[in-house]
N, C-alpha and C. Protein backbone atom coordinates (compact mmCIF):
# COMPACT_ATOMS: atom_id res chain seq x y z
N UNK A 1 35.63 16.80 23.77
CA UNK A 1 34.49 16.00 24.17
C UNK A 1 33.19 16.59 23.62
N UNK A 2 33.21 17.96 23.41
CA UNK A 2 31.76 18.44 22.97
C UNK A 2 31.15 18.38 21.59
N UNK A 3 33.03 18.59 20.95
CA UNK A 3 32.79 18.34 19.41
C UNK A 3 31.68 16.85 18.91
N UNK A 4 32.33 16.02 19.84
CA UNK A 4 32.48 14.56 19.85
C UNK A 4 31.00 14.60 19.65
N UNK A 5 30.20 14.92 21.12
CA UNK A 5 28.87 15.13 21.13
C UNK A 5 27.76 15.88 20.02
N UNK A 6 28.72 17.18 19.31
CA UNK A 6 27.67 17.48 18.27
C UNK A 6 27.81 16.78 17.18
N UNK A 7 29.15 16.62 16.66
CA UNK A 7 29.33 15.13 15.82
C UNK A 7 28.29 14.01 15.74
N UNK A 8 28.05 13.26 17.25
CA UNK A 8 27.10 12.23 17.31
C UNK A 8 25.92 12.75 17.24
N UNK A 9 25.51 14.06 17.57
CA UNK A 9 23.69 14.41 17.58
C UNK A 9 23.36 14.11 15.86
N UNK A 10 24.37 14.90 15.44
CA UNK A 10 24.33 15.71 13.78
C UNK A 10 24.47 14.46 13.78
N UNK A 11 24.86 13.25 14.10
CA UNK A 11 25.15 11.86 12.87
C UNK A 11 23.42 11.10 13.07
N UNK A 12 23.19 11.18 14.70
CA UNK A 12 22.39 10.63 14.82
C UNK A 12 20.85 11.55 14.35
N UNK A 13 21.05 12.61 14.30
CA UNK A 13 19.46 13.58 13.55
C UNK A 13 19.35 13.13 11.81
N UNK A 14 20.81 12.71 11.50
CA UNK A 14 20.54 12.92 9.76
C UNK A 14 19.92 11.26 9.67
N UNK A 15 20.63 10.89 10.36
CA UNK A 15 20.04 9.14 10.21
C UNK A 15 18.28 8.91 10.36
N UNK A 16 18.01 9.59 11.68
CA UNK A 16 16.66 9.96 12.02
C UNK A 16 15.28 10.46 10.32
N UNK A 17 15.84 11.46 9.90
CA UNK A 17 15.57 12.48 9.00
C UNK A 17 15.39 11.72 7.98
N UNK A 18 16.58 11.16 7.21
CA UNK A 18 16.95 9.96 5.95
C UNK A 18 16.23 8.44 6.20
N UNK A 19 16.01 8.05 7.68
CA UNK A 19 14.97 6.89 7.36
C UNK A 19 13.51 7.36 7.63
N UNK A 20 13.09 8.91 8.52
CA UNK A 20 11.76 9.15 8.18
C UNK A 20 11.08 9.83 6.55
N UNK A 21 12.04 9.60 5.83
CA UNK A 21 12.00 10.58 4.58
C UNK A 21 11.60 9.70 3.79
N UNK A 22 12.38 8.26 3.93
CA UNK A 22 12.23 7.00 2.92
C UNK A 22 10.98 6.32 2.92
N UNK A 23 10.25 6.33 1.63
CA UNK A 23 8.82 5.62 2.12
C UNK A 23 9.08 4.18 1.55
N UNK A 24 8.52 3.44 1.95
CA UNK A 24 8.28 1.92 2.07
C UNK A 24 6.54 1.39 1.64
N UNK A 25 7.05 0.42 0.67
CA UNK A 25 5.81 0.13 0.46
C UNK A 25 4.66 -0.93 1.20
N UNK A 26 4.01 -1.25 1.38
CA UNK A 26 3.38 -2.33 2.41
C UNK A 26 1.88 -2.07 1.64
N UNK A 27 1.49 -3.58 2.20
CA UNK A 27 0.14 -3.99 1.66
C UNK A 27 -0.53 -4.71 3.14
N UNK A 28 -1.80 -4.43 2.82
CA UNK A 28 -2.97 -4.70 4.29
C UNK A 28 -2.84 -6.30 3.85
N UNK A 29 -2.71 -6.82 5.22
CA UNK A 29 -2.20 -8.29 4.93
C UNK A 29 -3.51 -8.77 5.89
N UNK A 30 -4.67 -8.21 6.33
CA UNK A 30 -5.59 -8.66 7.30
C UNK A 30 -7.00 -8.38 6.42
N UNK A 31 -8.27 -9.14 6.50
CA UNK A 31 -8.93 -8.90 5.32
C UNK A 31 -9.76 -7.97 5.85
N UNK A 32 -9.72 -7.02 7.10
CA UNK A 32 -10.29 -5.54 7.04
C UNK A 32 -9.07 -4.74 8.15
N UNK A 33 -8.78 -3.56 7.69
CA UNK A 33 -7.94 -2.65 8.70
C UNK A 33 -8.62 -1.55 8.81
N UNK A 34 -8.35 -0.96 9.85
CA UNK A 34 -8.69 0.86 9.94
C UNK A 34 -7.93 1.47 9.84
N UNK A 35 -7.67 2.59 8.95
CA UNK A 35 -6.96 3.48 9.02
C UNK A 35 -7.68 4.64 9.89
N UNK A 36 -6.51 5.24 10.62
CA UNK A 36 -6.86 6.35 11.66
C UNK A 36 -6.32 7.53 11.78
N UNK A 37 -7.21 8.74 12.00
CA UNK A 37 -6.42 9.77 11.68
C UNK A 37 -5.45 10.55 13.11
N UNK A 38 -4.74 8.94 13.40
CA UNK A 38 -3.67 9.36 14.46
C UNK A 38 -2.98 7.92 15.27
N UNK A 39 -1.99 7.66 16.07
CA UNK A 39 -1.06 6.73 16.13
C UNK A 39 -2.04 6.38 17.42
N UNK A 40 -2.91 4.97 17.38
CA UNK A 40 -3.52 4.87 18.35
C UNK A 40 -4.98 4.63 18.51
N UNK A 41 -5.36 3.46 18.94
CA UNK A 41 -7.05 2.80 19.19
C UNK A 41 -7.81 4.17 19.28
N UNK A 42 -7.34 5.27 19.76
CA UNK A 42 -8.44 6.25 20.49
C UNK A 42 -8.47 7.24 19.46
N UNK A 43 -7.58 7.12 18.61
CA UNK A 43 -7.82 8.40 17.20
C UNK A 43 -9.10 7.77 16.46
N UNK A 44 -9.64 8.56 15.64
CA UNK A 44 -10.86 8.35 14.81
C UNK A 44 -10.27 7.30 13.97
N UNK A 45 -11.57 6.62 13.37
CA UNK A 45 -11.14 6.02 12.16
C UNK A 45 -11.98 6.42 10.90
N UNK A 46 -10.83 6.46 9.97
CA UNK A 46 -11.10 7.68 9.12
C UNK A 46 -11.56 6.58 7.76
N UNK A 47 -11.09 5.71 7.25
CA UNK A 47 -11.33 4.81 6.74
C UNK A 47 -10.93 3.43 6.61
N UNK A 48 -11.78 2.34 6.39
CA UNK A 48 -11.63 0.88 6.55
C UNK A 48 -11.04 0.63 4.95
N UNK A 49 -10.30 -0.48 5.12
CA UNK A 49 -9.37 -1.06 3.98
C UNK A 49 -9.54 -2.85 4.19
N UNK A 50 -9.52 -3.24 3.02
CA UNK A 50 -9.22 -4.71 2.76
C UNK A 50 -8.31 -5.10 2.79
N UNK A 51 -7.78 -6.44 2.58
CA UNK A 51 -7.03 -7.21 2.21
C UNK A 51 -6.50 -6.62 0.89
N UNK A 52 -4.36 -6.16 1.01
CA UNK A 52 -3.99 -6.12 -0.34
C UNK A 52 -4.19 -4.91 -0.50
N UNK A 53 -5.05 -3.45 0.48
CA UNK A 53 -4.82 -2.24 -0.18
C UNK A 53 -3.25 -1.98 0.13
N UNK A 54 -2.57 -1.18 -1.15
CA UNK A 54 -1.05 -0.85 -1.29
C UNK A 54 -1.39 0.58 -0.11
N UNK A 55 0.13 0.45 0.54
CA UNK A 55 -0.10 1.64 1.28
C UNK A 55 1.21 2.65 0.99
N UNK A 56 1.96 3.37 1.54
CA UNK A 56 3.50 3.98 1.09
C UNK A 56 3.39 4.40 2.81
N UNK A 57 4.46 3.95 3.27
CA UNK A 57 4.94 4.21 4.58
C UNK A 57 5.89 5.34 4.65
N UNK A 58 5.41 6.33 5.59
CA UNK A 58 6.05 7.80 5.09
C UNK A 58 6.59 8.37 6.67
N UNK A 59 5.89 7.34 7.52
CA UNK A 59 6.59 7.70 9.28
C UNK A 59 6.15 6.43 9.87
N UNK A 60 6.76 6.42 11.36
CA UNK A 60 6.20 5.93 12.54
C UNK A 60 5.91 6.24 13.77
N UNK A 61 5.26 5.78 14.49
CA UNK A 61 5.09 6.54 15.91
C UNK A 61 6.35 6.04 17.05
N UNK A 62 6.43 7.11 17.67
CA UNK A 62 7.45 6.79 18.63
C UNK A 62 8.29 5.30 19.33
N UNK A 63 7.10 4.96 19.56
CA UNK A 63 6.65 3.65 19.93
C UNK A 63 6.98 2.50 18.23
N UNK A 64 7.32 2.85 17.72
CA UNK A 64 7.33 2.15 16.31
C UNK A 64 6.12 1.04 16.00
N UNK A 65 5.01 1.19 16.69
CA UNK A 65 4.14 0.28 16.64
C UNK A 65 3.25 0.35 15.18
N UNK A 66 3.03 1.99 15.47
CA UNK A 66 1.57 2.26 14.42
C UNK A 66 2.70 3.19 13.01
N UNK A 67 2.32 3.11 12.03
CA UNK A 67 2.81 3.85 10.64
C UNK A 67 1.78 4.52 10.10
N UNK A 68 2.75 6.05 9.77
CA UNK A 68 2.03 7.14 9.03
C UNK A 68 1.85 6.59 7.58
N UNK A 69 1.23 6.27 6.70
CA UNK A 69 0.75 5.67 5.43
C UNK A 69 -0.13 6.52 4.72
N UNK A 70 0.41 6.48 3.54
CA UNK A 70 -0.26 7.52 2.31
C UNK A 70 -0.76 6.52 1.13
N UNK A 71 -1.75 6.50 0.87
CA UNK A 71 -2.95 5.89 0.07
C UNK A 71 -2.68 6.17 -1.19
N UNK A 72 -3.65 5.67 -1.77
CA UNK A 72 -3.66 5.50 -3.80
C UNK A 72 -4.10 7.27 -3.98
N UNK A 73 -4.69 8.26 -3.19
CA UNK A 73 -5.59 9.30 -3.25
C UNK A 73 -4.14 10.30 -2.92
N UNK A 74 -3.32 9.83 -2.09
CA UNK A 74 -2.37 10.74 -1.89
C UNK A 74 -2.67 11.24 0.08
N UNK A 75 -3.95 11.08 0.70
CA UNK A 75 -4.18 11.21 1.96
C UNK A 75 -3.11 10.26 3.05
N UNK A 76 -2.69 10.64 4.05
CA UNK A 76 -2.17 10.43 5.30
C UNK A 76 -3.01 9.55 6.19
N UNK A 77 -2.62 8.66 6.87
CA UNK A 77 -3.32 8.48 8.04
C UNK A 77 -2.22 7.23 8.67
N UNK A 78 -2.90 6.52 9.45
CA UNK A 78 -2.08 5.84 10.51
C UNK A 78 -2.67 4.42 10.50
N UNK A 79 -2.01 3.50 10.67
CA UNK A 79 -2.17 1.59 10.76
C UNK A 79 -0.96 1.20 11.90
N UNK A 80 -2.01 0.07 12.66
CA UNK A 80 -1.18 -0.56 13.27
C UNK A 80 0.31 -1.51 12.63
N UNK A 81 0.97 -1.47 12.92
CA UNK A 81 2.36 -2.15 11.96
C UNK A 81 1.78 -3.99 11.58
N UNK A 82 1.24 -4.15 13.18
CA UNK A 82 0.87 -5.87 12.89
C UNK A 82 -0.33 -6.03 11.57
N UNK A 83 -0.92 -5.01 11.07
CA UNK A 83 -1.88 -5.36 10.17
C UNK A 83 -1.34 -5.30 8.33
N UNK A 84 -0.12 -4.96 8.57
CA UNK A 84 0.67 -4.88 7.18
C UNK A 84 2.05 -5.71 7.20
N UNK A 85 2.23 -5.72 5.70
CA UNK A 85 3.45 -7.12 5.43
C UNK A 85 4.08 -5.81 4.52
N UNK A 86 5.68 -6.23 4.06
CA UNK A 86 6.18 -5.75 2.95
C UNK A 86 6.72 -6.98 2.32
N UNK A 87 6.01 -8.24 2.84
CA UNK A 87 6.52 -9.40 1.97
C UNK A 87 5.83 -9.67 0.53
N UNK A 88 4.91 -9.14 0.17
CA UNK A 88 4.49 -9.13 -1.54
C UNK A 88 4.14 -7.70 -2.11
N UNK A 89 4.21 -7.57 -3.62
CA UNK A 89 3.52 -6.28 -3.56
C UNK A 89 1.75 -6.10 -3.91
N UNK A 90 1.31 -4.76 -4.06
CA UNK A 90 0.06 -4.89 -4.03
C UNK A 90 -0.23 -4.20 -4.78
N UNK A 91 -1.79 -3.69 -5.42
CA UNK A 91 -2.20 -2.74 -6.67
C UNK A 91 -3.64 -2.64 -6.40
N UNK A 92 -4.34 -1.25 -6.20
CA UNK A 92 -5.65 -0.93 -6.08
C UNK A 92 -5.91 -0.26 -7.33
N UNK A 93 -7.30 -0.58 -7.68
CA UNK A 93 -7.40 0.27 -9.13
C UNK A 93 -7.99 1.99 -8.59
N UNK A 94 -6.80 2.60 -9.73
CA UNK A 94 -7.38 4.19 -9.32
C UNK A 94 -8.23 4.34 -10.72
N UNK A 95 -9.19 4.17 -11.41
CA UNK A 95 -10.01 4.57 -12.43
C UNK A 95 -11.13 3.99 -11.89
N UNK A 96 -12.01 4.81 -12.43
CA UNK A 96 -13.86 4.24 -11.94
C UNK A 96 -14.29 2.73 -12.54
N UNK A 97 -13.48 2.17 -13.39
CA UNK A 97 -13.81 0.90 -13.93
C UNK A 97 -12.22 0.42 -14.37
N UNK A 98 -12.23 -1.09 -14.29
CA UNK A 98 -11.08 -1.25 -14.98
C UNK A 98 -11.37 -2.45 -15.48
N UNK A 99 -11.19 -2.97 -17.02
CA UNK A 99 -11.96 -4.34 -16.92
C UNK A 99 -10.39 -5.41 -16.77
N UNK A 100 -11.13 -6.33 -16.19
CA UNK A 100 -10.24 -7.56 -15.61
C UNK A 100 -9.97 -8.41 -16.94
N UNK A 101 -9.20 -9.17 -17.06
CA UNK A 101 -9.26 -10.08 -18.27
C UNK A 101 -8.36 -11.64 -18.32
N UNK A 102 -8.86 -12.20 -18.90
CA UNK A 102 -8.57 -13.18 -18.95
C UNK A 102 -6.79 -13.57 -19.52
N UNK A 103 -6.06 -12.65 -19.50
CA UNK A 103 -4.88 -12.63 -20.63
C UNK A 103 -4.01 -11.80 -20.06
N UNK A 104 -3.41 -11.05 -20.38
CA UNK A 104 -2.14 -10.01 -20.72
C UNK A 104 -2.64 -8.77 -21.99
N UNK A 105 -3.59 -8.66 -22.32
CA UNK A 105 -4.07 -7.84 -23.50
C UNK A 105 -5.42 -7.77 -23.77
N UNK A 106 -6.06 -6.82 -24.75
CA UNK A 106 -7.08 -6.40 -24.93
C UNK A 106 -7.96 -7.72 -25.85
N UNK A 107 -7.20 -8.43 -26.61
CA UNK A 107 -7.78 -9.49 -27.06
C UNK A 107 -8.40 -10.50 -26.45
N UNK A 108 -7.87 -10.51 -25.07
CA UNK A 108 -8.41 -11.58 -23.91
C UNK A 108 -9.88 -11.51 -23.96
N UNK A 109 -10.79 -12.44 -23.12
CA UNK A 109 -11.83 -11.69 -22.58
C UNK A 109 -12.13 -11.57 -21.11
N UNK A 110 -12.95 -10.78 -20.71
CA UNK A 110 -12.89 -10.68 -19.07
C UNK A 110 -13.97 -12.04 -18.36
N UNK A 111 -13.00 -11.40 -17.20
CA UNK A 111 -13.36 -12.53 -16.56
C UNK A 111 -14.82 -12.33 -15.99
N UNK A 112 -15.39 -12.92 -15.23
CA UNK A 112 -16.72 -13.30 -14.99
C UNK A 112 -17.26 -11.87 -14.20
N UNK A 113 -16.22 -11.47 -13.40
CA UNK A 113 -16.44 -10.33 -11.97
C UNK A 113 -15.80 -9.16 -13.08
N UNK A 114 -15.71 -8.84 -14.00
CA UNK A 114 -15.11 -7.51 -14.32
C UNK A 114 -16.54 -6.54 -14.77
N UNK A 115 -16.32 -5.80 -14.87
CA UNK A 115 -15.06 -4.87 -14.63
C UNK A 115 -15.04 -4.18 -13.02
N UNK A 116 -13.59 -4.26 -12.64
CA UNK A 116 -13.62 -3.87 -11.40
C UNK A 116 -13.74 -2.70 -11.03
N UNK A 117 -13.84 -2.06 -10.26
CA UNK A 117 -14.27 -0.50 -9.54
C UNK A 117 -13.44 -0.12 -8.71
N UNK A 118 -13.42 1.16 -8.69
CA UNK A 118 -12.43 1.91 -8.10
C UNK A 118 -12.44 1.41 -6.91
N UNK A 119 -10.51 1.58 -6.11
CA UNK A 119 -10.19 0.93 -4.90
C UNK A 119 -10.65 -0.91 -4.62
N UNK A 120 -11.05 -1.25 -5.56
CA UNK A 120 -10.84 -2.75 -5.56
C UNK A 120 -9.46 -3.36 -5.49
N UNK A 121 -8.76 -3.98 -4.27
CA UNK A 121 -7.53 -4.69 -4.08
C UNK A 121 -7.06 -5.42 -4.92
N UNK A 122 -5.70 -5.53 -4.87
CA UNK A 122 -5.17 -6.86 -5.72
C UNK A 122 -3.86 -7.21 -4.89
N UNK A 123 -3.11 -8.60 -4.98
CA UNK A 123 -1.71 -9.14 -4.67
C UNK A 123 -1.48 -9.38 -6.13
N UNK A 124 -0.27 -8.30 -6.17
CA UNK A 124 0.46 -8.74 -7.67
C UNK A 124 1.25 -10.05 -7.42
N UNK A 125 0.68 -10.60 -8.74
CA UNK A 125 1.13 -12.28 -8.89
C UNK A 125 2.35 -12.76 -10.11
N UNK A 126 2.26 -11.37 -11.36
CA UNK A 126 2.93 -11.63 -12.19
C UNK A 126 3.18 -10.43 -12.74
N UNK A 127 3.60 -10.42 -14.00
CA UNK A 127 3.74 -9.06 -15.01
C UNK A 127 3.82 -9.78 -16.37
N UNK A 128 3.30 -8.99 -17.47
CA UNK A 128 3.54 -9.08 -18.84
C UNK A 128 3.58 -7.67 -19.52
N UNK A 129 4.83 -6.88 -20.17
CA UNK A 129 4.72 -5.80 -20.84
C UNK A 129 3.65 -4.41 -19.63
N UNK A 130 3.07 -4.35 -19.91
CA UNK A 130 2.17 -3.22 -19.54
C UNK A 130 1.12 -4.04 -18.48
N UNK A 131 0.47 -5.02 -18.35
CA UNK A 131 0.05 -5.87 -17.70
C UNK A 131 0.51 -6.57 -16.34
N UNK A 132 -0.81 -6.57 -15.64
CA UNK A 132 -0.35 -7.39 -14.74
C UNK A 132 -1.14 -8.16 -14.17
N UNK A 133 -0.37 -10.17 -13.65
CA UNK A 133 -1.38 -10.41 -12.91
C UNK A 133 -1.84 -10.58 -11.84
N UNK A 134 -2.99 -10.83 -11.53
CA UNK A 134 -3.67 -10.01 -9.97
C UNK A 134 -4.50 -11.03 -9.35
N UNK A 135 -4.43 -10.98 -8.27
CA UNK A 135 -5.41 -12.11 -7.35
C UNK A 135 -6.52 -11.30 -5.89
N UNK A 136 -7.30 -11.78 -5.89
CA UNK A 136 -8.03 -10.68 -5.06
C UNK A 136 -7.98 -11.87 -4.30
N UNK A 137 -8.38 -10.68 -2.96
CA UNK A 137 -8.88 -11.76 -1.40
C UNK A 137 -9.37 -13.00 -1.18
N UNK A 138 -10.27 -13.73 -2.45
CA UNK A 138 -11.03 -15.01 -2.58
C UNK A 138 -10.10 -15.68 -3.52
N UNK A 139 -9.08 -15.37 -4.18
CA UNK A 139 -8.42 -16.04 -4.86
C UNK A 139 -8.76 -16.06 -6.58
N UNK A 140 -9.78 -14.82 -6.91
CA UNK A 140 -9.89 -15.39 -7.88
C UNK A 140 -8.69 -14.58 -8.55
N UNK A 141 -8.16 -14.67 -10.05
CA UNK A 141 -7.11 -14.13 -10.90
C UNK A 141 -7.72 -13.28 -11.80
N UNK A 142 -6.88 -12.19 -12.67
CA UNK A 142 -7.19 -11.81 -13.86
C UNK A 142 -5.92 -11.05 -13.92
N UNK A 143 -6.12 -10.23 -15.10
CA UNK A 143 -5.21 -9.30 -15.52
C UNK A 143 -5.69 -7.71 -16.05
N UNK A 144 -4.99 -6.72 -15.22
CA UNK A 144 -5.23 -5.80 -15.55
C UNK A 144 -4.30 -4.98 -16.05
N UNK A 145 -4.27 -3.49 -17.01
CA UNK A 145 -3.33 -2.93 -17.59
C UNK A 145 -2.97 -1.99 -16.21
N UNK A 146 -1.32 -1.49 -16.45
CA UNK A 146 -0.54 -1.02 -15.14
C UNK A 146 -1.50 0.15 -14.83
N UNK A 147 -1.41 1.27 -16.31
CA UNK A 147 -1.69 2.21 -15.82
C UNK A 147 -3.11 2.64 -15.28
N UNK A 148 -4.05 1.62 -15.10
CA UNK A 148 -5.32 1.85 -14.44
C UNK A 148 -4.86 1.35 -12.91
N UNK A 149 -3.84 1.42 -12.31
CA UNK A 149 -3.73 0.60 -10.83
C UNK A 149 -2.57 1.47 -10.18
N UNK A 150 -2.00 1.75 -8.95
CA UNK A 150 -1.58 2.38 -8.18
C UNK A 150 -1.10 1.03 -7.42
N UNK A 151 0.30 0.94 -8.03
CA UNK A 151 1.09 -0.56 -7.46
C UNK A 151 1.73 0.09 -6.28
N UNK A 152 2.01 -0.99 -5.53
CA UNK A 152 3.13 -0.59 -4.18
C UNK A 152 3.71 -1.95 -3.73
């Protein structure tokens, strides 16, 4: 009977371990969230996010309500679960400028709002080669190259 019991702890700790280990991607599906530096209304809030910032889900709180989430910067902090989807993916630009464009390539020209600035949101809408395309919070479109963006 005891075997039985460390059998089930050891089955049930590795299961524990192997889904807090696995990160998950999710995007802010509400057009402002707080991130907080702890599971809970009464922790600080450490920084506000838009609509569409990519997040990487790396824990949860007991309560499975609120998720530990790691940013485009690589920082930690905490979101309520109801303010994120993993139903599309998402892409924030990590470079100080990135210009937007009308195309899939450098031949395009940009669009009216480019060039965008660092931590500006996107809902990935498509892909071409190295490219991708992107829709911000108001709907407008463009295309930006991968490696200026931090997809999730």
């Amino acid at each position: 009977m005891k075997t039985r019991f460390v059998i089930f702890s050891t089955a049930v700790i590795l299961t524990v371990v192997v889904l807090a280990s696995s990160a998950a991607a999710l995007c802010v599906g509400v057009s402002k969230a707080n991130l907080r530096s702890g599971p809970g209304k009464n922790h600080e809030v450490a920084w506000q996010v838009h609509m569409y910032m990519p997040l990487e889900k790396v824990g949860e709180s007991t309560d499975r309500k609120w998720y530990a989430v790691r940013d485009c910067d690589g920082d930690t902090y905490w979101i309520h679960g109801s303010l994120v989807t993993n139903r599309y993916r998402c892409a924030v630009v990590k470079v100080e400028k990135a210009h937007v464009r009308k195309g899939p390539g450098t031949r395009y020209s940009t669009v009216k709002d480019s060039p965008a600035l660092r931590y500006y949101t996107y809902r990935v809408i498509s892909s071409a080669g190295n490219w991708l395309r992107l829709r911000d919070e108001w709907g407008d479109t463009g295309w930006i190259r991968k490696d200026l963006l931090w997809i999730k």
